[in-house]
C-alpha atoms as a PDB file:
ATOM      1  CA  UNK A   1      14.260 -81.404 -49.466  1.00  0.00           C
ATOM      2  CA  UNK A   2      10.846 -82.113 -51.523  1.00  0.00           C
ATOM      3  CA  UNK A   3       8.993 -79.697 -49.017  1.00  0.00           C
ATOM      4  CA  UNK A   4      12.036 -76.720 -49.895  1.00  0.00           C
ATOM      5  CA  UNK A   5      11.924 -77.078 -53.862  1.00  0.00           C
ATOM      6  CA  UNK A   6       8.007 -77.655 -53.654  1.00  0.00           C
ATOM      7  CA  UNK A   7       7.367 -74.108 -51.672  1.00  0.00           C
ATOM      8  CA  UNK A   8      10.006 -72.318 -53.606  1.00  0.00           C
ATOM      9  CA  UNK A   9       7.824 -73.030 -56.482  1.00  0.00           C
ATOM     10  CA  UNK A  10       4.539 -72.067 -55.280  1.00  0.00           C
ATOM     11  CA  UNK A  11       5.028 -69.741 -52.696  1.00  0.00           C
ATOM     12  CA  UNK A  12       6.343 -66.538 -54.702  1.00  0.00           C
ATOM     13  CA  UNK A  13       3.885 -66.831 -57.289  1.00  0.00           C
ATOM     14  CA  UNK A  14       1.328 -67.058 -54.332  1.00  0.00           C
ATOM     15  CA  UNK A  15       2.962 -63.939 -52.891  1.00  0.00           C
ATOM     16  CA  UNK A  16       3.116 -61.825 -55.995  1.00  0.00           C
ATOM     17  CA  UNK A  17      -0.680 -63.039 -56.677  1.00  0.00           C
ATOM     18  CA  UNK A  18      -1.472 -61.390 -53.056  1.00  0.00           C
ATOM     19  CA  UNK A  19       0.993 -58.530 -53.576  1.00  0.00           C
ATOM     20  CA  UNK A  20      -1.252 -57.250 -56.714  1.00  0.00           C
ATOM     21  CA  UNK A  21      -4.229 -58.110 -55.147  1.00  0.00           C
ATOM     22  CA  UNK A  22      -3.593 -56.209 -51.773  1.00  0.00           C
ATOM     23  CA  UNK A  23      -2.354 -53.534 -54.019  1.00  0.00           C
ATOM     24  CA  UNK A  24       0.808 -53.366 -51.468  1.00  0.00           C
ATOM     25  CA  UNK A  25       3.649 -55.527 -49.855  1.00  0.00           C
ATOM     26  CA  UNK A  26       1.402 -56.951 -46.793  1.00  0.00           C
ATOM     27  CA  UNK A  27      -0.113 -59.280 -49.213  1.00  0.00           C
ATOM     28  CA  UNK A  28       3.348 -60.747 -49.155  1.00  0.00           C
ATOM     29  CA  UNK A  29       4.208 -60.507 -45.719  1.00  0.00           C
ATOM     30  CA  UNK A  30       0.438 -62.023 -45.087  1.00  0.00           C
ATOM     31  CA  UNK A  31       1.727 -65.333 -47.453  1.00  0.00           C
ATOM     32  CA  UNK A  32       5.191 -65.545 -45.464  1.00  0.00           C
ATOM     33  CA  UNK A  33       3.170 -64.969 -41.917  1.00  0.00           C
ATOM     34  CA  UNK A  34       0.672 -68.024 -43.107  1.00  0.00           C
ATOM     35  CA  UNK A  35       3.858 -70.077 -43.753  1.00  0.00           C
ATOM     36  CA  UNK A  36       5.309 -69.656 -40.811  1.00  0.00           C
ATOM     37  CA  UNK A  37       2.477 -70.087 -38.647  1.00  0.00           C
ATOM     38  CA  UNK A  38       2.180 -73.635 -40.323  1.00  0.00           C
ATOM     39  CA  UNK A  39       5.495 -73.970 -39.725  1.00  0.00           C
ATOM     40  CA  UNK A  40       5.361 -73.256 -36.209  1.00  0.00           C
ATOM     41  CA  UNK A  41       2.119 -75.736 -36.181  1.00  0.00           C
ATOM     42  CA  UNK A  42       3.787 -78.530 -37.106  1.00  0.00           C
ATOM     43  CA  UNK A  43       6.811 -77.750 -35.007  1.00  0.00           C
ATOM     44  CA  UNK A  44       4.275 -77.916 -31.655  1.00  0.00           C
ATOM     45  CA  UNK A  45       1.568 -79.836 -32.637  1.00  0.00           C
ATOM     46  CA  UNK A  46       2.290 -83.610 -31.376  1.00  0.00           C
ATOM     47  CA  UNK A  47       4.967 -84.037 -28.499  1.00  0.00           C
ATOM     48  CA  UNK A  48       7.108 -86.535 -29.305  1.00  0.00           C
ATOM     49  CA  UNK A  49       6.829 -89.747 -27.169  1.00  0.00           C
ATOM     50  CA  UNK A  50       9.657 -92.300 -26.182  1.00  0.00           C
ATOM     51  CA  UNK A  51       8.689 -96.213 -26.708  1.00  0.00           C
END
């Protein structure tokens, strides 16, 4: 819940930031493609193990 109030604080400033500087949307769509790709990185990046 800390991660979901955290990034809906910073991540549409960070995407109207890259909006103006890309001068179009794709800055935008480049913020939410970075999210999800970290998303999907944390999703794969250890198997989980049985003890």
């Amino acid at each position: 819940m800390i991660m979901g109030v955290s990034g809906g604080a910073v991540i549409p400033p960070l995407m109207g930031i890259a909006c103006d500087a890309a001068g179009s949307q794709a800055g935008s769509v480049a913020v939410i493609l970075g999210c999800s790709f970290y998303l999907l990185f944390c999703a794969f990046r250890s198997p989980v193990t049985e003890s």
